[in-house]
Protein backbone atom coordinates (compact mmCIF):
# COMPACT_ATOMS: atom_id res chain seq x y z
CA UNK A 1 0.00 0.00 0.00
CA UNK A 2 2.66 2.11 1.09
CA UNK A 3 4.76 1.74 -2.66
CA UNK A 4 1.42 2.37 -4.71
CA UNK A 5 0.92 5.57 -2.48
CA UNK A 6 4.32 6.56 -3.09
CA UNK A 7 3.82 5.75 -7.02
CA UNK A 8 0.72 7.93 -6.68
CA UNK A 9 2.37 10.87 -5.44
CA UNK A 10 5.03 10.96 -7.79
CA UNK A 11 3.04 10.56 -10.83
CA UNK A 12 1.43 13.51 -9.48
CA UNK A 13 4.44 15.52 -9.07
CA UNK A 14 5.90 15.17 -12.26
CA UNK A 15 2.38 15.66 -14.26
CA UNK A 16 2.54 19.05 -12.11
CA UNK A 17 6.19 19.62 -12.97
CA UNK A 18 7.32 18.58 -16.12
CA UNK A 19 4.17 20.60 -18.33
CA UNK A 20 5.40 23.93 -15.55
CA UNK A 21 8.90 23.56 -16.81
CA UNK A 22 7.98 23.18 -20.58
CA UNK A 23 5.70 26.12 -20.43
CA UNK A 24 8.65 28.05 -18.13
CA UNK A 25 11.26 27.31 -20.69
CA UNK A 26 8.86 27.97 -23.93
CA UNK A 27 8.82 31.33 -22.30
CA UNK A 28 12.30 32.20 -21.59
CA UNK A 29 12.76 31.76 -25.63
CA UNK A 30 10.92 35.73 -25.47
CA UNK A 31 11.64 38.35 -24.35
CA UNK A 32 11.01 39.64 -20.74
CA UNK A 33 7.47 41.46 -21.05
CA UNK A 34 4.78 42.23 -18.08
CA UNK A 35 3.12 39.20 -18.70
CA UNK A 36 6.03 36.83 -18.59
CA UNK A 37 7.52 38.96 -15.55
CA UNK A 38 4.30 38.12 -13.54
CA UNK A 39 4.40 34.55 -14.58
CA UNK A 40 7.73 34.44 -13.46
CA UNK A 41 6.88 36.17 -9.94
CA UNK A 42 4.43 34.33 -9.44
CA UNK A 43 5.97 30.36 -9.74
CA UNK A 44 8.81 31.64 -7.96
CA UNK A 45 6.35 33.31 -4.70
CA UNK A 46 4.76 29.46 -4.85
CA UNK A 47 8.08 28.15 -4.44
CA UNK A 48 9.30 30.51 -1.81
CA UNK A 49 6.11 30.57 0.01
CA UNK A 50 6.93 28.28 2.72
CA UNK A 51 10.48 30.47 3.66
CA UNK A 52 8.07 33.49 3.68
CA UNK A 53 5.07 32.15 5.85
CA UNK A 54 8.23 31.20 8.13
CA UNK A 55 10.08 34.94 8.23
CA UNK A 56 7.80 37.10 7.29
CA UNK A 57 8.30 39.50 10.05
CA UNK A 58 12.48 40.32 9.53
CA UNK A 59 11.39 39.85 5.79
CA UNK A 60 8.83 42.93 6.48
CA UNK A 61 11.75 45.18 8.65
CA UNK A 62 13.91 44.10 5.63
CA UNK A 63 11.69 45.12 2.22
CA UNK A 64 10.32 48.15 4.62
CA UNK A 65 12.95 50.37 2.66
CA UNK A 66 13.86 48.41 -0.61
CA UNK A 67 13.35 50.83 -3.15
CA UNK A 68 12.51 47.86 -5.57
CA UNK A 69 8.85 48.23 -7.20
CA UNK A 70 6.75 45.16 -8.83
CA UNK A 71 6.76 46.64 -12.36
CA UNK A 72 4.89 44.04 -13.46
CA UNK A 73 1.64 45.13 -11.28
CA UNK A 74 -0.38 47.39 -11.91
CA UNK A 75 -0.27 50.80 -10.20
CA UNK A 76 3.77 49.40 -9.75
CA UNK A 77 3.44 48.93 -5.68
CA UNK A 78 6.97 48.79 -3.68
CA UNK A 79 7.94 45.79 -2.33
CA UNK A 80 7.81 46.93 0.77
CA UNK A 81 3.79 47.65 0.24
CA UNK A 82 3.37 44.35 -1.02
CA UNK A 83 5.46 42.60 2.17
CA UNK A 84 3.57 44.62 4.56
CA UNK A 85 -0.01 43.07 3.69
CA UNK A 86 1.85 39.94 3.34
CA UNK A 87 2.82 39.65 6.84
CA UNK A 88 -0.01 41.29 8.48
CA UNK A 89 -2.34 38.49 6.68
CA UNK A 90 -0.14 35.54 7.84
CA UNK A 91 0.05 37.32 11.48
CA UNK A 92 -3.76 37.59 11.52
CA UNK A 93 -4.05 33.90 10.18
CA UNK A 94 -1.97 32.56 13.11
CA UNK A 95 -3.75 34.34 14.96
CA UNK A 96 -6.38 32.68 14.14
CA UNK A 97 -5.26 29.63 14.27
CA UNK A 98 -3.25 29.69 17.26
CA UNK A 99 -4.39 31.40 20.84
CA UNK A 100 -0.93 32.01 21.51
CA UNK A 101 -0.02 34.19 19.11
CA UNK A 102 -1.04 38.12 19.86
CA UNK A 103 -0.70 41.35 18.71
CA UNK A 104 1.08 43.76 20.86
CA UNK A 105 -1.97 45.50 22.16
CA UNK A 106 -1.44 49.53 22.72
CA UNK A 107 -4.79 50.98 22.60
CA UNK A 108 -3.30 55.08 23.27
CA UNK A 109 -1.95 54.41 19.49
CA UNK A 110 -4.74 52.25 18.20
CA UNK A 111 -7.57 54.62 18.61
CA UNK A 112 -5.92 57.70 17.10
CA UNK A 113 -5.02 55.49 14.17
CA UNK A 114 -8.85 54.43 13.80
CA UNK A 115 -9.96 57.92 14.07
CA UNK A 116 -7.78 58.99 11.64
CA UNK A 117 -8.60 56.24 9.08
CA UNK A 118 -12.41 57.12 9.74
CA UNK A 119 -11.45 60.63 8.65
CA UNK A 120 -9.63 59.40 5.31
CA UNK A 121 -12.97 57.17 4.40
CA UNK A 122 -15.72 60.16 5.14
CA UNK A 123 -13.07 62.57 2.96
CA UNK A 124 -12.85 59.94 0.36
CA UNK A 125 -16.50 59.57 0.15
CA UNK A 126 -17.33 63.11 0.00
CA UNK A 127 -14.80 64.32 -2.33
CA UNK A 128 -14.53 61.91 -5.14
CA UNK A 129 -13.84 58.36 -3.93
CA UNK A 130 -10.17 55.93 -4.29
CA UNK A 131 -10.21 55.83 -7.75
CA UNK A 132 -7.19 54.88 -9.32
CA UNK A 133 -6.36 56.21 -12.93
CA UNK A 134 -3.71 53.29 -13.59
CA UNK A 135 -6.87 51.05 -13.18
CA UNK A 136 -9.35 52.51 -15.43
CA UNK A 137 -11.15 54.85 -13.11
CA UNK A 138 -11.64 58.31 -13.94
CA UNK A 139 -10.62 59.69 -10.99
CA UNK A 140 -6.66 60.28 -10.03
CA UNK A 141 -5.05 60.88 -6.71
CA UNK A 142 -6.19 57.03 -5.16
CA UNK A 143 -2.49 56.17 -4.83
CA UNK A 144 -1.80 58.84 -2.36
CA UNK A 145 -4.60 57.61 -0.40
CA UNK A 146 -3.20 53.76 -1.01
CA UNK A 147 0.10 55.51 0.61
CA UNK A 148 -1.59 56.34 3.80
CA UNK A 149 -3.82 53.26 4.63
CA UNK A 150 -0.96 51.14 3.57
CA UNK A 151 1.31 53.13 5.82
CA UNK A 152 -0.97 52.98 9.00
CA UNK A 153 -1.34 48.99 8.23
CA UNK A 154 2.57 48.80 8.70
CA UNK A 155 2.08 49.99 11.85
CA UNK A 156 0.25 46.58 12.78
CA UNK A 157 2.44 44.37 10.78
CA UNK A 158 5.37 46.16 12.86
CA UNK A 159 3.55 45.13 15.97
CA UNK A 160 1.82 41.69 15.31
CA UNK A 161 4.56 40.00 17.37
CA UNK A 162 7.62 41.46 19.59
CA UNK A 163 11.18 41.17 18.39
CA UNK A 164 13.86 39.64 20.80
CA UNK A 165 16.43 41.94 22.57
CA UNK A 166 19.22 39.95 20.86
CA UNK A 167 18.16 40.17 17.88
CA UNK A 168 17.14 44.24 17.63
CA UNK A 169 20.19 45.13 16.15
CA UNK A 170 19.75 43.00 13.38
CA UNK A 171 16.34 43.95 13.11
CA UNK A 172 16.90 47.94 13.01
CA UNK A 173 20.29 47.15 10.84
CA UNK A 174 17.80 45.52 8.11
CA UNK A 175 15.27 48.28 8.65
CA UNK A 176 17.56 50.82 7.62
CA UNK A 177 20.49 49.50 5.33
CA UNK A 178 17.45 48.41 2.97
CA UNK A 179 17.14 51.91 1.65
CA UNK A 180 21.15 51.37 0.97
CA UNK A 181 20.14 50.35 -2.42
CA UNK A 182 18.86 53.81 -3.66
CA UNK A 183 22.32 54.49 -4.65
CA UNK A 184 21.72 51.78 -7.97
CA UNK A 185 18.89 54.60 -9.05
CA UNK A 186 22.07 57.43 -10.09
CA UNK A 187 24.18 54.45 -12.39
CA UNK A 188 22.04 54.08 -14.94
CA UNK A 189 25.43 55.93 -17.34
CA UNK A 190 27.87 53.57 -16.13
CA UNK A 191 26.03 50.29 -16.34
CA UNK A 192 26.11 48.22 -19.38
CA UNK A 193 23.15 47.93 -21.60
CA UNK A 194 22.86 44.11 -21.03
CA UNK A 195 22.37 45.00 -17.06
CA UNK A 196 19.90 47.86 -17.51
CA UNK A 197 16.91 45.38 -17.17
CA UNK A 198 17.59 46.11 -13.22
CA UNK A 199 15.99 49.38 -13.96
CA UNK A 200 12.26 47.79 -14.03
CA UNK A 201 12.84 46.69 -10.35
CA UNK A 202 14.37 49.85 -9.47
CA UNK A 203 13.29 53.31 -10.76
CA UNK A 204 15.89 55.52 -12.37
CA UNK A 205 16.66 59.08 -11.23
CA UNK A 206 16.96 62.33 -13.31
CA UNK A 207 20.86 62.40 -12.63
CA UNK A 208 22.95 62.43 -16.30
CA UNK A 209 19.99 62.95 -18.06
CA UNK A 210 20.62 65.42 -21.42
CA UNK A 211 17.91 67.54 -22.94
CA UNK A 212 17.22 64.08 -25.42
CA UNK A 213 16.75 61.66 -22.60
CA UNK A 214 19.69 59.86 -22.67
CA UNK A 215 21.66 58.85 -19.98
CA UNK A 216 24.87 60.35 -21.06
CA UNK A 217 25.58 63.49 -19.09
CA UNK A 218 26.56 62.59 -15.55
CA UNK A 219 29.31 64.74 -14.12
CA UNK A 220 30.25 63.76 -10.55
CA UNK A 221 29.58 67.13 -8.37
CA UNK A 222 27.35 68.91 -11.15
CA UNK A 223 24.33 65.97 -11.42
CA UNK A 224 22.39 65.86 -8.33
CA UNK A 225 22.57 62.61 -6.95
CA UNK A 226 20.05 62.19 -5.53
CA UNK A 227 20.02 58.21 -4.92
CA UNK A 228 23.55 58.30 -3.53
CA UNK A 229 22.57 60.83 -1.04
CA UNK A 230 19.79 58.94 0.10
CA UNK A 231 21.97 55.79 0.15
CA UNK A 232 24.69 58.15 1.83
CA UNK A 233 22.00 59.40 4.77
CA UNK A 234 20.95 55.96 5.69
CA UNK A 235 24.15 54.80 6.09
CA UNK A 236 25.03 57.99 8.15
CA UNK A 237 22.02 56.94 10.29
CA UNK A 238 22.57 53.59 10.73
CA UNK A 239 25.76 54.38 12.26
CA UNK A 240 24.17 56.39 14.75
CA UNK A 241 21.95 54.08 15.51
CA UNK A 242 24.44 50.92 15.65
CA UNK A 243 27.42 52.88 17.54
CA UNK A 244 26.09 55.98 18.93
CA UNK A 245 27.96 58.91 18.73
CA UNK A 246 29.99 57.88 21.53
CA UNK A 247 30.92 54.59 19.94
CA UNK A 248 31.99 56.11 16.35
CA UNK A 249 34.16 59.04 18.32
CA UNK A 250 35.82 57.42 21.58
CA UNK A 251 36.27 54.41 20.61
CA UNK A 252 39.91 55.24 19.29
CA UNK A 253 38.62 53.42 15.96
CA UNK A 254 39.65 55.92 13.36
CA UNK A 255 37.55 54.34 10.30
CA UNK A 256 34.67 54.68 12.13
CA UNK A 257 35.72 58.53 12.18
CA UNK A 258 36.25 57.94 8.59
CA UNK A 259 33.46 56.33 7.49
CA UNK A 260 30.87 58.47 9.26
CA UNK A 261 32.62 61.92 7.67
CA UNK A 262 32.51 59.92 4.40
CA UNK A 263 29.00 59.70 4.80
CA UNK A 264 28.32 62.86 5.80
CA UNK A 265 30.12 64.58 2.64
CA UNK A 266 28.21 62.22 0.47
CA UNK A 267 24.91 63.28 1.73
CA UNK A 268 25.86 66.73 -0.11
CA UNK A 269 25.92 65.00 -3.51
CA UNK A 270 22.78 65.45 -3.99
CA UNK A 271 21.97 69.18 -2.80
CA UNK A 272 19.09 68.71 -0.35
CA UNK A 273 18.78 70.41 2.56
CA UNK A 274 16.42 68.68 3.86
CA UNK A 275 18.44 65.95 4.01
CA UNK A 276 22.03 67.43 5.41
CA UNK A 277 19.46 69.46 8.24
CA UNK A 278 18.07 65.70 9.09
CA UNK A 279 21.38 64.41 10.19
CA UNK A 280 22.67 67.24 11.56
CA UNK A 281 19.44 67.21 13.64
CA UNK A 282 19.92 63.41 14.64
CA UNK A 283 23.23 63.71 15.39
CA UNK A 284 22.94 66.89 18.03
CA UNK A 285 20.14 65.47 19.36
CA UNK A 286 22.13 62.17 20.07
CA UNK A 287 25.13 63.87 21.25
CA UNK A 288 23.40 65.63 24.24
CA UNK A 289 21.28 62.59 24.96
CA UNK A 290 24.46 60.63 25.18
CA UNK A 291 26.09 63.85 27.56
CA UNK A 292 28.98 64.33 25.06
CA UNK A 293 28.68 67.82 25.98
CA UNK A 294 30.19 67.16 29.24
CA UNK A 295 33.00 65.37 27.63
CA UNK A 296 36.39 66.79 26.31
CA UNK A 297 34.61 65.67 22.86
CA UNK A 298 32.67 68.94 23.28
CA UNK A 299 35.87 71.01 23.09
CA UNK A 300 37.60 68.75 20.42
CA UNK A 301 34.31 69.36 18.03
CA UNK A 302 34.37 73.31 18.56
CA UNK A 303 38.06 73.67 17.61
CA UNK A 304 37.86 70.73 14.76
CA UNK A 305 34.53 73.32 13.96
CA UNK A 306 36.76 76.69 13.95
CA UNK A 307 38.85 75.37 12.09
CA UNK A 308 36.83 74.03 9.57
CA UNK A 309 35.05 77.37 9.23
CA UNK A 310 38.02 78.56 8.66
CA UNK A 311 39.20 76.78 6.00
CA UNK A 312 35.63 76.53 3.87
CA UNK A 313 34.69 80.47 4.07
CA UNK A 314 37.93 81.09 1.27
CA UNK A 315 37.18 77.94 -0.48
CA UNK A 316 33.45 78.01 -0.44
CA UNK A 317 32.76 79.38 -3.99
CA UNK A 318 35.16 76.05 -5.17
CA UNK A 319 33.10 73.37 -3.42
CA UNK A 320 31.31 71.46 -6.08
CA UNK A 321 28.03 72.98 -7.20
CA UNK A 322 25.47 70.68 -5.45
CA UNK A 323 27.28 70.53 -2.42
CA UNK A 324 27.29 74.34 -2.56
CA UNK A 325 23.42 73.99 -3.26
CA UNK A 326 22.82 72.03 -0.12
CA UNK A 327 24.53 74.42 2.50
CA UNK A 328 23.37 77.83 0.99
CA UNK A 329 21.18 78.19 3.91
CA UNK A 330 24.47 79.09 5.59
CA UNK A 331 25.74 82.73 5.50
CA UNK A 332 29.18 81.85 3.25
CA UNK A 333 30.07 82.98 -0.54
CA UNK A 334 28.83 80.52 -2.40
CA UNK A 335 29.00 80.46 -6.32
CA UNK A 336 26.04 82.59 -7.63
CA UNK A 337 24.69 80.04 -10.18
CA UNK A 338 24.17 78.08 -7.01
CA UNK A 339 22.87 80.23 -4.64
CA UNK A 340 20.22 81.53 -7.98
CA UNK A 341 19.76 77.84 -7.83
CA UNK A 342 18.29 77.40 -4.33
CA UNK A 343 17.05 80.88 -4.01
CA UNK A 344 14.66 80.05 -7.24
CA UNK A 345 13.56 76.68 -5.19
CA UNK A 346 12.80 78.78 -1.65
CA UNK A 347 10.86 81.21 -3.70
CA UNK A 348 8.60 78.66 -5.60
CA UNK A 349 7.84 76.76 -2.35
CA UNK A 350 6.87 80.49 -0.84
CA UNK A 351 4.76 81.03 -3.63
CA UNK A 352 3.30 77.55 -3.23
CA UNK A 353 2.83 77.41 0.33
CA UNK A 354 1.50 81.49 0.09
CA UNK A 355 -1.28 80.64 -2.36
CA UNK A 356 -2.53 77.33 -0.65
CA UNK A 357 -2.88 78.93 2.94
CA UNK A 358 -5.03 81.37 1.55
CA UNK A 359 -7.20 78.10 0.91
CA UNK A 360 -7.19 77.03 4.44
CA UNK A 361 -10.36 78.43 5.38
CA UNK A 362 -12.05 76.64 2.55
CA UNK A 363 -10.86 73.49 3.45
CA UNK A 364 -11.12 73.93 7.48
CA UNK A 365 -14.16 71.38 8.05
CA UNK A 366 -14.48 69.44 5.17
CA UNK A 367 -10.89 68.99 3.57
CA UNK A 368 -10.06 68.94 -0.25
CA UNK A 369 -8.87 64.72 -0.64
CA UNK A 370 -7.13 63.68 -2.88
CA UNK A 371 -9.30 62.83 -5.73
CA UNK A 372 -8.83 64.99 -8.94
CA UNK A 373 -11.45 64.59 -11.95
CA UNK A 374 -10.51 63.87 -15.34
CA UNK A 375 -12.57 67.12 -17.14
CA UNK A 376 -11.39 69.03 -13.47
CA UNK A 377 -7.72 68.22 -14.17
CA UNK A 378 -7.73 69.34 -17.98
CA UNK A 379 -9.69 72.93 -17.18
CA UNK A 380 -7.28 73.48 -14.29
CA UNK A 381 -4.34 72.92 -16.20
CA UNK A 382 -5.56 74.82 -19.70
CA UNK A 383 -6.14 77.75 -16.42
CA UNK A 384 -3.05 77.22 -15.42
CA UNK A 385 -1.38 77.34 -18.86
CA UNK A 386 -2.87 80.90 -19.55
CA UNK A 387 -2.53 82.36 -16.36
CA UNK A 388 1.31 80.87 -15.57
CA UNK A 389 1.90 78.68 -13.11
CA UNK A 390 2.09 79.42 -9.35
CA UNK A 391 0.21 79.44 -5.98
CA UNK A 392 -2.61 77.26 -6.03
CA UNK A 393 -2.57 76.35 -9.43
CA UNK A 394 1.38 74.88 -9.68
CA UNK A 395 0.53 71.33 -10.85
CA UNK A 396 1.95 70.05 -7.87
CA UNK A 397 -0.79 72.04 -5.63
CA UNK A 398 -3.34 70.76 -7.54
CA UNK A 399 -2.15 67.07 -7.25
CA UNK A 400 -1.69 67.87 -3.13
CA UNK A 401 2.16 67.77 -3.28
CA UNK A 402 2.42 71.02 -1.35
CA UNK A 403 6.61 70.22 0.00
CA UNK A 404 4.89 71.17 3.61
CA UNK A 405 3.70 69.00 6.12
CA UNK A 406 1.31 71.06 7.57
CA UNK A 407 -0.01 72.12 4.39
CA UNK A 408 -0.18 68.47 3.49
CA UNK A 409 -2.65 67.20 6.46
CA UNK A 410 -5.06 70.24 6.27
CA UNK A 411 -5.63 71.28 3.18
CA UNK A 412 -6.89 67.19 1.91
CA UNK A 413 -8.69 66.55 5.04
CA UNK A 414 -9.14 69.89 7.40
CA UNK A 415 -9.04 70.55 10.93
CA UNK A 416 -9.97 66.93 11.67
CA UNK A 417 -6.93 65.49 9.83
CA UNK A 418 -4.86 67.37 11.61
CA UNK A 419 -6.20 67.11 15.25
CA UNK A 420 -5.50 63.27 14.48
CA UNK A 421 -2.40 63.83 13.34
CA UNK A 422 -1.08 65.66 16.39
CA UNK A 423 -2.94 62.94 18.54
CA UNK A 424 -0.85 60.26 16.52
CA UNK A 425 2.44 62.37 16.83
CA UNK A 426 1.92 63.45 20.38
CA UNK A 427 1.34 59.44 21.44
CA UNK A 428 3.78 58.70 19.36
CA UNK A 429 6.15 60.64 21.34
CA UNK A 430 4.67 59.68 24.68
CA UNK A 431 5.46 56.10 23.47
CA UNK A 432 9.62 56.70 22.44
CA UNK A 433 10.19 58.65 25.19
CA UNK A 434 8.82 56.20 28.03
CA UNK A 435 10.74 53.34 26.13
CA UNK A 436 13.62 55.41 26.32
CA UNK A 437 13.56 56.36 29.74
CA UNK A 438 11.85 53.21 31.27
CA UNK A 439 13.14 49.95 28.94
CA UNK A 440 15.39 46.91 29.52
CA UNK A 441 19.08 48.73 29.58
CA UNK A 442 20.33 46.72 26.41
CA UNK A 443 17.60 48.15 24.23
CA UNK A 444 18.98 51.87 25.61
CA UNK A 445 21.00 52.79 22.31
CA UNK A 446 18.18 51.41 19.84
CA UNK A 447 15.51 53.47 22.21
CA UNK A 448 17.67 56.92 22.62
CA UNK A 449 17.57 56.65 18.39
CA UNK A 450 14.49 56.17 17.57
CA UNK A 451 13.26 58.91 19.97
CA UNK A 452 16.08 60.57 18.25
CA UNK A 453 15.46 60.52 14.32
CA UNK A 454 11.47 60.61 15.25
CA UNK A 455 12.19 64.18 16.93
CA UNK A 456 14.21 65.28 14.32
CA UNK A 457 11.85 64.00 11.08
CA UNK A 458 8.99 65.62 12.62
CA UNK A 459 10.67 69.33 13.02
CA UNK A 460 11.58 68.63 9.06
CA UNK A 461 7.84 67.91 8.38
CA UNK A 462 6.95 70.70 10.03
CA UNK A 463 9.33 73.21 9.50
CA UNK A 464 11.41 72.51 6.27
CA UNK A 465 9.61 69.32 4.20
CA UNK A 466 6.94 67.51 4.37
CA UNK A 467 3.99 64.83 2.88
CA UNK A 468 1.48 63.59 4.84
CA UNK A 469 0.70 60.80 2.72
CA UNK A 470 4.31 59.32 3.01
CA UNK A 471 5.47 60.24 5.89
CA UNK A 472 2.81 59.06 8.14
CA UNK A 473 4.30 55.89 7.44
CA UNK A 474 8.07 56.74 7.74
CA UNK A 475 6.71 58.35 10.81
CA UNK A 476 4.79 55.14 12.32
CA UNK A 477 7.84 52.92 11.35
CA UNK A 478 9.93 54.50 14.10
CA UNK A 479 6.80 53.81 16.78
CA UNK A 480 5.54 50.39 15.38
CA UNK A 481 9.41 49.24 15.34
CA UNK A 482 9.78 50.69 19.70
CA UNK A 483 6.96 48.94 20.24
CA UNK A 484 7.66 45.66 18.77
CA UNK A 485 11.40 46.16 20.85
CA UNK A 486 10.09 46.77 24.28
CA UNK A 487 6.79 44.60 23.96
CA UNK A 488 4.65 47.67 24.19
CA UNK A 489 5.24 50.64 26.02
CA UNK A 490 7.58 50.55 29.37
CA UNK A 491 6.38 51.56 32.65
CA UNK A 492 7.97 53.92 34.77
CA UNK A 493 9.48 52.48 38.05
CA UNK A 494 10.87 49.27 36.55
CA UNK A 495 11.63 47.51 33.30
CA UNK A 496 8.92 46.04 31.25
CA UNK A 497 8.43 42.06 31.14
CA UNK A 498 9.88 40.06 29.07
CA UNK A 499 7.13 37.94 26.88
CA UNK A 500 8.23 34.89 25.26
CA UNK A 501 8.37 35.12 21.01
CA UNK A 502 5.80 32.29 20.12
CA UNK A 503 6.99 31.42 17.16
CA UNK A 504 4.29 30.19 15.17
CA UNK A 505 4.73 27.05 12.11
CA UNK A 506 3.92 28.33 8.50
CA UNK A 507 0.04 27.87 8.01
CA UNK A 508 0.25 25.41 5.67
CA UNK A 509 1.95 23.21 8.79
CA UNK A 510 -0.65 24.39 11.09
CA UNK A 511 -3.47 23.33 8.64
CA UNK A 512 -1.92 19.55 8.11
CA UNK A 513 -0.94 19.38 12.20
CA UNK A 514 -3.26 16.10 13.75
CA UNK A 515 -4.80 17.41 16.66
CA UNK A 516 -4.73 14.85 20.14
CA UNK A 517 -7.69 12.82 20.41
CA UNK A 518 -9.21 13.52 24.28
CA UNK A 519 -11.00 10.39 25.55
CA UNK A 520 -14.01 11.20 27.18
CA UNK A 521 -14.18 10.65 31.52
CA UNK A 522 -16.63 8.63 32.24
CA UNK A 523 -19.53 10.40 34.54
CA UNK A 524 -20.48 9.50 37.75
């Protein structure tokens, strides 16, 4: 019996097989197209299924940050969208399946989340619905709102089970050296054609880009780099957040020195000052939560800084033009073609912001969405086109890309977005802060950090850059991935308690698992 079910299960395997690998291998004679991409994706998700129902949660922390989109789907979702309903769905199956298996509960964060998802709905629904243009609907603007659910759903996959002290280095380490690969976006001139296909995975940037489109003109402190700087700043961070600023400077390890300058000059290549004020921030903020300042690396930092100033002020003009770009917020003689440069981007974003606060009031109660008509869309922009663009009618105002947080929460959905918002960010804070002051000692660094970089992203949104519908997410990352740390939120007057990691079989194992057989006690 045993050798006939044996038979029986291989003649099954190979009638599955063999016509899969003919039809696999008929394809590869083609060439790669959306259809054959999918096909592709989708026998190779069957085969790594199992590994994924397994990890799903460090796979999550890890494709959190890939900048790697699904071409081959429609509306081209980020692998890290994709991952995040992927784990949250396994999570709630074991859940289901298994009693043992629980969310981390904090309800202080879960009700401002479902008040503020309440508020995205009733906007929705009153202002033109989630259509999605790349879907056939005539509405655009349903991907922003696809940002912000899916963003606030992270939150939960972050905190559907707790990650082990051990093991939080590994898990912030993939969180942020994911975004690493950013850098690939700027190298599209000095790979070879044959490798380009990469490029479908992982969007290009403007940098070497001539007037025809070609990727021909890169010039190494001209282009703006704008992948490498990313790349550059999460690097940057991720130091800070694996060494401290006490481990990278007295340490006596000079490449750590090295390597964290390195990073910090690279951050320049690509001439945002959003993003050179973000480490800056993190960085001072880390170095007085650590008490450098009471350490002789206090006076070794403001000679090293003297004399720095010193030598930049007569060299400034000769600093290559983006990095020039980036620091023009500082009072030094820059090149004029540079300062022009950033000058021309500060006044647009005044103009911008200007016109669309004088909309405020029209938007208070009942805020503007994100959903933008097809015939509304084409009499805005022939407006636009006669009138010049500007104010409320630059084409990024009228698609709610205002480059100011504020701007970004009221104006789509009106005092009541933003009363949840500063619930969320105000709990939010509550929550680092206790975890910082009040968790288990070896969790101290990875605490101080996040309280750290959450701090300093938020005075960005508020103050230099900003988008709601993005960095809500970014912004819930930092809380969801404290939580999951410290198993909740640690109470004052002694360390929180540990809970054992149940970790939970694949479904698929659960499903086929033979449950004991109980006899019954007799009565009586």
């Amino acid at each position: 019996m045993n050798n006939i079910n044996a038979l029986v299960r291989s003649i099954i395997t190979y009638a599955v097989c063999i016509p899969l690998a003919a039809i696999i291998g008929y394809m590869l004679t083609k060439p790669l197209d959306y259809s054959a991409a999918a096909f592709y994706s989708m026998i190779v998700i069957i085969l790594i299924f199992p590994i994924i129902a397994r990890f799903h949660h460090p796979l999550l922390f890890l494709c959190y940050n890939l900048p790697i989109n699904l071409f081959f789907v429609k509306t081209n979702p980020s692998i890290g969208m994709v991952m995040i309903m992927v784990s949250l769905s396994i999570s709630i199956f074991d859940r289901i399946l298994s009693r043992r298996s629980h969310f981390i509960s904090v309800p202080e964060m879960t009700v401002p989340l479902v008040a503020l998802v309440a508020i995205v709905f009733f906007t929705a629904e009153v202002t033109g619905g989630f259509g999605l243009k790349s879907l056939g609907s005539d509405v655009y603007g349903g991907k922003k709102y696809a940002f912000l659910i899916v963003g606030i759903i992270g939150y939960f996959a972050f905190t559907a089970r707790p990650i082990p002290a051990e093991k939080a280095t590994l898990y912030v380490s993939m969180y942020l050296l994911g975004g690493v690969l950013c850098a690939v976006s700027d190298l599209v001139p000095l790979v070879p054609n044959g490798l380009r296909f990469i490029y479908l995975f992982i969007p290009p940037s403007g940098a070497g880009v001539d007037s025809l489109g070609n990727y021909e003109s890169l010039e190494l402190g001209v282009s703006r780099l704008s992948g490498v700087s990313f790349a550059a700043s999460i690097f940057y961070l991720w130091m800070l957040a694996f060494y401290g600023v006490r481990g990278i400077f007295m340490t006596g390890k000079i490449w750590r020195v090295g390597l964290f300058g390195l990073a910090f000059v690279m951050i320049g290549l690509g001439g945002y000052r959003s993003l050179i004020m973000l480490a800056l921030g993190v960085f001072l903020i880390l170095f007085f939560m650590e008490k450098m300042h009471r350490s002789p690396l206090m006076f070794i930092f403001l000679l090293l800084g003297v004399v720095a100033v010193g030598l930049v002020i007569p060299f400034a003009s000769r600093l290559p033009f983006v990095m020039q770009r980036g620091l023009s917020f500082l009072p030094l003689d820059f090149n004029q073609e540079a300062i022009a440069s950033a000058e021309a981007s500060s006044d647009w974003r005044i103009k911008l912001w200007t016109g669309m606060a004088e909309q405020i009031p029209k938007y208070f109660f009942v805020g503007k969405g994100y959903a933008i008509s097809l015939e509304d869309w084409s009499n805005i922009q022939s407006a636009a086109a006669s009138s010049g663009l500007g104010g409320e009618n630059d084409n990024l105002a009228l698609s709610s890309d205002f480059h100011n947080g504020p701007l970004s929460v009221i104006i789509p959905f009106g005092v009541w977005g933003v009363f949840a918002f500063i619930w969320i960010m105000g709990v939010g804070t509550w929550i680092l802060y206790r975890n910082y002051r009040y968790g288990r000692l070896e969790l101290k660094k990875t605490n101080r950090y996040l309280l750290a970089i959450f701090v300093s992203k938020f005075l960005i949104f508020m103050t230099v850059f900003g988008a709601f519908q993005g960095d809500l997410g970014t912004f819930l990352s930092f809380i969801g991935l404290s939580i999951a740390l410290n198993y909740g939120v640690a109470k004052a007057g002694g360390q929180p308690l540990p809970q054992p990691v149940v970790t939970n079989p694949p479904p698929s194992r659960m499903l086929l698992r033979p449950r004991p057989v109980l006899a019954r006690q007799p009565q009586g």
